[in-house]
Protein backbone atom coordinates (compact mmCIF):
# COMPACT_ATOMS: atom_id res chain seq x y z
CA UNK A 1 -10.75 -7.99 -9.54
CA UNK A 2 -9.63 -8.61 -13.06
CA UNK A 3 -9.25 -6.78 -16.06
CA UNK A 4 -8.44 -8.48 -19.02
CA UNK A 5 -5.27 -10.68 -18.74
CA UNK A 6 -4.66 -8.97 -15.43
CA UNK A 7 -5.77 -10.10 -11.85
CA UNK A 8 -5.70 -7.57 -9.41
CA UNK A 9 -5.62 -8.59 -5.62
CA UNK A 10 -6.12 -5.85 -2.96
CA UNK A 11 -4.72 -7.00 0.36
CA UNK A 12 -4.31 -5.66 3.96
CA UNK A 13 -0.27 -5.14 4.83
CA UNK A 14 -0.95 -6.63 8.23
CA UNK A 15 -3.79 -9.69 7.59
CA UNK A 16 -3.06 -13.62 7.88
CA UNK A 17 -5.78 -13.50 5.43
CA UNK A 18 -3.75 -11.96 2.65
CA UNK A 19 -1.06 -14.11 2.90
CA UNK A 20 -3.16 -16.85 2.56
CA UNK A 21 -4.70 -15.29 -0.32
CA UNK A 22 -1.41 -14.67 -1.97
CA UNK A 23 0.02 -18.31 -1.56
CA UNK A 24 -3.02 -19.43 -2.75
CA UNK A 25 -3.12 -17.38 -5.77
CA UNK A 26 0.71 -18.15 -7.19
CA UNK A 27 0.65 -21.64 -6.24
CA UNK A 28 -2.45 -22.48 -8.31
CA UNK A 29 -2.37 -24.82 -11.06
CA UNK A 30 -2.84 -21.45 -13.53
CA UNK A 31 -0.03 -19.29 -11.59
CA UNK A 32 0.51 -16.03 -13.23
CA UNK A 33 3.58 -15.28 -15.04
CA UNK A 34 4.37 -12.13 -13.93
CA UNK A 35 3.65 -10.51 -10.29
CA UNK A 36 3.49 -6.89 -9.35
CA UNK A 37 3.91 -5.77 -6.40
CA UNK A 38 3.88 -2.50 -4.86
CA UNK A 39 7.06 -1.64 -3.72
CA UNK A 40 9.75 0.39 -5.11
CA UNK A 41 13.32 -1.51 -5.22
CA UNK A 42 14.44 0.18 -1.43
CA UNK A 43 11.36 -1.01 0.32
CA UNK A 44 11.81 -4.71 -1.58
CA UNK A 45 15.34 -4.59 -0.59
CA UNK A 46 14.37 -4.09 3.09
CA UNK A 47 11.74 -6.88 3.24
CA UNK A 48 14.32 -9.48 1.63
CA UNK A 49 16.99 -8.35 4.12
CA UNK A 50 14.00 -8.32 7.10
CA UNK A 51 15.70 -5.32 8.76
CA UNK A 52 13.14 -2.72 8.52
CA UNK A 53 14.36 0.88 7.61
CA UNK A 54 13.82 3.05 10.64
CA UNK A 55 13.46 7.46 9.60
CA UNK A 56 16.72 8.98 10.46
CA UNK A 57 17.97 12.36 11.22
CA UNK A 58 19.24 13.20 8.35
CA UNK A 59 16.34 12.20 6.26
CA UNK A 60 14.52 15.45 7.21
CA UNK A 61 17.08 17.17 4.98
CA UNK A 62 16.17 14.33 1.48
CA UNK A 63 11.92 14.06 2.33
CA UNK A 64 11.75 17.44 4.51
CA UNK A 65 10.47 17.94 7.74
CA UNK A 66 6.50 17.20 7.58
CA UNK A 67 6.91 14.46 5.63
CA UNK A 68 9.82 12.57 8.08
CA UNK A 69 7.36 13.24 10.98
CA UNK A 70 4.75 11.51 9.45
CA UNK A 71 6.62 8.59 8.37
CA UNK A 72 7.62 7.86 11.86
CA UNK A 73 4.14 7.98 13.19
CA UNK A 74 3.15 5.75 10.35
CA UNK A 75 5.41 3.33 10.05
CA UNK A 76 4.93 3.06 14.55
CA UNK A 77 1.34 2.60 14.04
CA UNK A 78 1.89 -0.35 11.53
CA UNK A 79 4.22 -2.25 13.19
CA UNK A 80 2.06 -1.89 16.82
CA UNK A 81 -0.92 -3.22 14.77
CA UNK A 82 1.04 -5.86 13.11
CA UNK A 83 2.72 -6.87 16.77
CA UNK A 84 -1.23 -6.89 17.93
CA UNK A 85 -1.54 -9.89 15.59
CA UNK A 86 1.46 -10.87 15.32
CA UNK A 87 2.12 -10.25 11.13
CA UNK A 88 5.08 -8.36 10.45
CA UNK A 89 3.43 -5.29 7.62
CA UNK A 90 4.28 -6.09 3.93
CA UNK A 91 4.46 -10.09 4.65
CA UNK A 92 2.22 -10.67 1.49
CA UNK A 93 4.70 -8.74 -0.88
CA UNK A 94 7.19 -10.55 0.85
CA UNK A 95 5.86 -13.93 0.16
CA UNK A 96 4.49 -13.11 -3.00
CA UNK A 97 8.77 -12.29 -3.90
CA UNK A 98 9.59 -15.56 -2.17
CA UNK A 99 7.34 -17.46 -4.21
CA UNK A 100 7.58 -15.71 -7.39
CA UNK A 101 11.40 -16.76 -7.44
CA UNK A 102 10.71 -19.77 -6.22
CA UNK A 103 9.06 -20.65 -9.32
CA UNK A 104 10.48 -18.97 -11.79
CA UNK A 105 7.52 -15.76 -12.30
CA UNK A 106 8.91 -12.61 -13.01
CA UNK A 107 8.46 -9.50 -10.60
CA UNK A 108 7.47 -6.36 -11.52
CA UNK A 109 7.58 -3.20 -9.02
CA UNK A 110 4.94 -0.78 -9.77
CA UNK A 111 4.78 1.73 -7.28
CA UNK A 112 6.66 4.95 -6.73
CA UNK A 113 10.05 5.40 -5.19
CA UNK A 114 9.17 6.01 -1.36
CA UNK A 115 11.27 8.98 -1.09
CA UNK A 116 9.23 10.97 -3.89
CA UNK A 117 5.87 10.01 -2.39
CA UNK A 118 6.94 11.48 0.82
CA UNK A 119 8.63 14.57 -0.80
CA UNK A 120 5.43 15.22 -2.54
CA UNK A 121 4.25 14.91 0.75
CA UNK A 122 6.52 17.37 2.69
CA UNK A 123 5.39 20.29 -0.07
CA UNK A 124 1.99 18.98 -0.19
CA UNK A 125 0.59 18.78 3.50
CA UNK A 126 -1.33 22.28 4.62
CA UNK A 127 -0.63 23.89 8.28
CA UNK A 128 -4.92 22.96 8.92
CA UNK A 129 -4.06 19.43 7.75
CA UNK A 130 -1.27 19.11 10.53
CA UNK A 131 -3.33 20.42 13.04
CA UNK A 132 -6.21 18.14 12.25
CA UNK A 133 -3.55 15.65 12.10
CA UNK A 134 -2.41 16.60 15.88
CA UNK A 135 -5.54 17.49 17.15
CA UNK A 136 -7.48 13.94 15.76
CA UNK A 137 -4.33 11.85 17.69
CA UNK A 138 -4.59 14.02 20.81
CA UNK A 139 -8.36 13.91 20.79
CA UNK A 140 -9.31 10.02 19.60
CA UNK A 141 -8.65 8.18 23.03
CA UNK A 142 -11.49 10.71 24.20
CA UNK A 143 -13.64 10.75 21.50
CA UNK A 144 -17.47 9.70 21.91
CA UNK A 145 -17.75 9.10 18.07
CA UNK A 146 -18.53 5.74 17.28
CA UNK A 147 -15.11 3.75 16.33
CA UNK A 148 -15.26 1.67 13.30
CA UNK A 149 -14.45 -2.06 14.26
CA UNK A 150 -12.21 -3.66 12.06
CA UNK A 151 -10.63 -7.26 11.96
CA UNK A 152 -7.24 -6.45 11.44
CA UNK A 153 -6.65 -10.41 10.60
CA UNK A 154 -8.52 -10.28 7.26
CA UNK A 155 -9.35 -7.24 4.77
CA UNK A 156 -11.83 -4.87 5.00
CA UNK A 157 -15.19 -5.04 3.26
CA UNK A 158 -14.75 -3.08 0.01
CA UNK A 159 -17.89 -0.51 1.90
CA UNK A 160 -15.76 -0.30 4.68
CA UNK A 161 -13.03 0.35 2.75
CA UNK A 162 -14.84 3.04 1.08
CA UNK A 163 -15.91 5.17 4.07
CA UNK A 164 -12.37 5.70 5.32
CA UNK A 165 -11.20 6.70 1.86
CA UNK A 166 -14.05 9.01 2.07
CA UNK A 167 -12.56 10.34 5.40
CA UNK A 168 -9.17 10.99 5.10
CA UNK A 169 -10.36 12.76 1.56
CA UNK A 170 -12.37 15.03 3.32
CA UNK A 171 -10.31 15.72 6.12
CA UNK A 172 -7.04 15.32 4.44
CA UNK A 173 -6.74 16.17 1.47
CA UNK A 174 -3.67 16.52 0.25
CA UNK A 175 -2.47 13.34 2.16
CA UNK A 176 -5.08 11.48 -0.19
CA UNK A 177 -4.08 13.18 -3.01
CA UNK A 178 -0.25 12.06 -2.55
CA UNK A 179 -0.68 9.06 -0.78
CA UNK A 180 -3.79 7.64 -2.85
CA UNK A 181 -4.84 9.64 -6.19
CA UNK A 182 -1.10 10.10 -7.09
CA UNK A 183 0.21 6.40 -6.58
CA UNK A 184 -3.05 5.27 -7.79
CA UNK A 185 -2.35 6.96 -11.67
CA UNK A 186 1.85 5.89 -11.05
CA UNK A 187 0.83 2.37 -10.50
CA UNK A 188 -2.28 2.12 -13.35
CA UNK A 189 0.42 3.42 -16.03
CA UNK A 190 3.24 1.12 -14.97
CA UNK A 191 0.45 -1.72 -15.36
CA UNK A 192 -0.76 -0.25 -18.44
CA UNK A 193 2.62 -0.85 -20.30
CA UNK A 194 2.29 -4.22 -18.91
CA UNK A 195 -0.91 -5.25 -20.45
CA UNK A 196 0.46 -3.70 -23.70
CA UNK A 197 3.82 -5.59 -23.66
CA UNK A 198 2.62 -8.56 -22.22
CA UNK A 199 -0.77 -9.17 -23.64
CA UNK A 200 -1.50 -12.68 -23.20
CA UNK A 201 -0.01 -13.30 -20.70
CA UNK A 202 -1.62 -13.93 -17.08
CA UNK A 203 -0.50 -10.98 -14.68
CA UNK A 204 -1.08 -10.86 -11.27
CA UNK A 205 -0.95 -7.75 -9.43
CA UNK A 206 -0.54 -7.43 -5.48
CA UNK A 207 -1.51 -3.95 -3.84
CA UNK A 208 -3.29 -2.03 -0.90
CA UNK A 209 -6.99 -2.86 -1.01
CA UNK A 210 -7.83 0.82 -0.65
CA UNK A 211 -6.16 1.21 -4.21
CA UNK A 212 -7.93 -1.44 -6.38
CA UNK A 213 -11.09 -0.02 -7.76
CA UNK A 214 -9.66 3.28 -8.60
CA UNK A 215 -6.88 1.67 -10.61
CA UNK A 216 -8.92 -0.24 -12.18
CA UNK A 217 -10.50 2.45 -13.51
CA UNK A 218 -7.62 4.75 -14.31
CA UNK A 219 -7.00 1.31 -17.01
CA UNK A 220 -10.08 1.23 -18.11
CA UNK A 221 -10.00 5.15 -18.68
């Protein structure tokens, strides 16, 4: 999506598809002069070195308890999707780095330190939402409900994208507030100084898919 001299595409962490999209994209004959991606400077660091981060111990004391528990699950359930076929999650950020140096395009890291998002988190998350949490992984492999079927290769339709916002924001709500609204209004600012400092120039910007719309309009607010 674009909005004004800014180009906004909304990828999935684990598709061939977005990789694609994001070679594509900086290699063009236009290629933008600036690319945002969204990481904070720990997570970049990890992709460049390729050794993932794994939660430690003594993290529950920085992030607190909730938060460290969830981080684990999540970051599990990304890398078994991404081992299902076979991209390693955040290869589009880190090609999108590679390239960027490559040629000479400045980088620009828009998103919130990782630590803060999950603090938020740890104060954030109610006692129903962890037991909806526990309940919904306990439950799933039993559940007659009819299971949305995703191609994890490319990313999801914008509608599809939709209706699971739409569910975790009913079910969880503080987990969208943190983990969605929050980032969502940290990552529309950051661009917003962008657009003002750079105004002419072309700006591409390299996030979540489930995060483009509402940024968009969080600029155009």
């Amino acid at each position: 999506m674009q909005y004004k001299n800014l180009y906004i595409l909304g990828t999935s962490h684990i598709a061939k598809e977005s990789t694609e999209k994001v070679r594509k994209l900086i290699e063009s004959e236009n290629p933008p002069k600036i690319v945002c991606l969204e990481l904070d400077k720990d997570r970049l660091s990890s992709l460049i070195s390729g050794e993932q981060r794994k939660p430690k111990i003594s993290d529950i004391f920085k992030i607190g308890f909730k938060a460290f528990l969830f981080a684990t699950f999540a970051q599990w359930a990304q890398n078994k999707l991404g081992k299902s076929v076979g991209i390693k999650p955040g290869t589009e950020m880190k090609i999108a780095y590679d390239l960027s140096q490559k040629h000479n395009i400045r980088i620009a890291l828009i998103d919130q330190h990782i630590q803060t998002t999950l603090k938020r988190l740890s104060k954030s998350l109610s006692w129903k939402e962890k037991f909806r949490f526990v309940y919904d992984i306990i439950t799933q492999p039993f559940s007659k409900k009819k299971m949305l079927k995703i191609d994890l290769r490319t990313v999801p339709s914008e509608k599809l994208i939709e209706e699971m916002i739409n569910e975790v924001k009913i079910h969880y709500p503080n987990v969208y507030k943190v983990l969605i609204e929050e980032r969502n209004v940290y990552m529309a600012n950051k661009l917003k100084l962008l657009l003002r400092k750079f105004p002419e120039e072309p700006i591409l910007a390299i996030v979540g898919a489930g995060h483009v719309n509402d940024i968009i309009k969080l600029l155009d607010s």
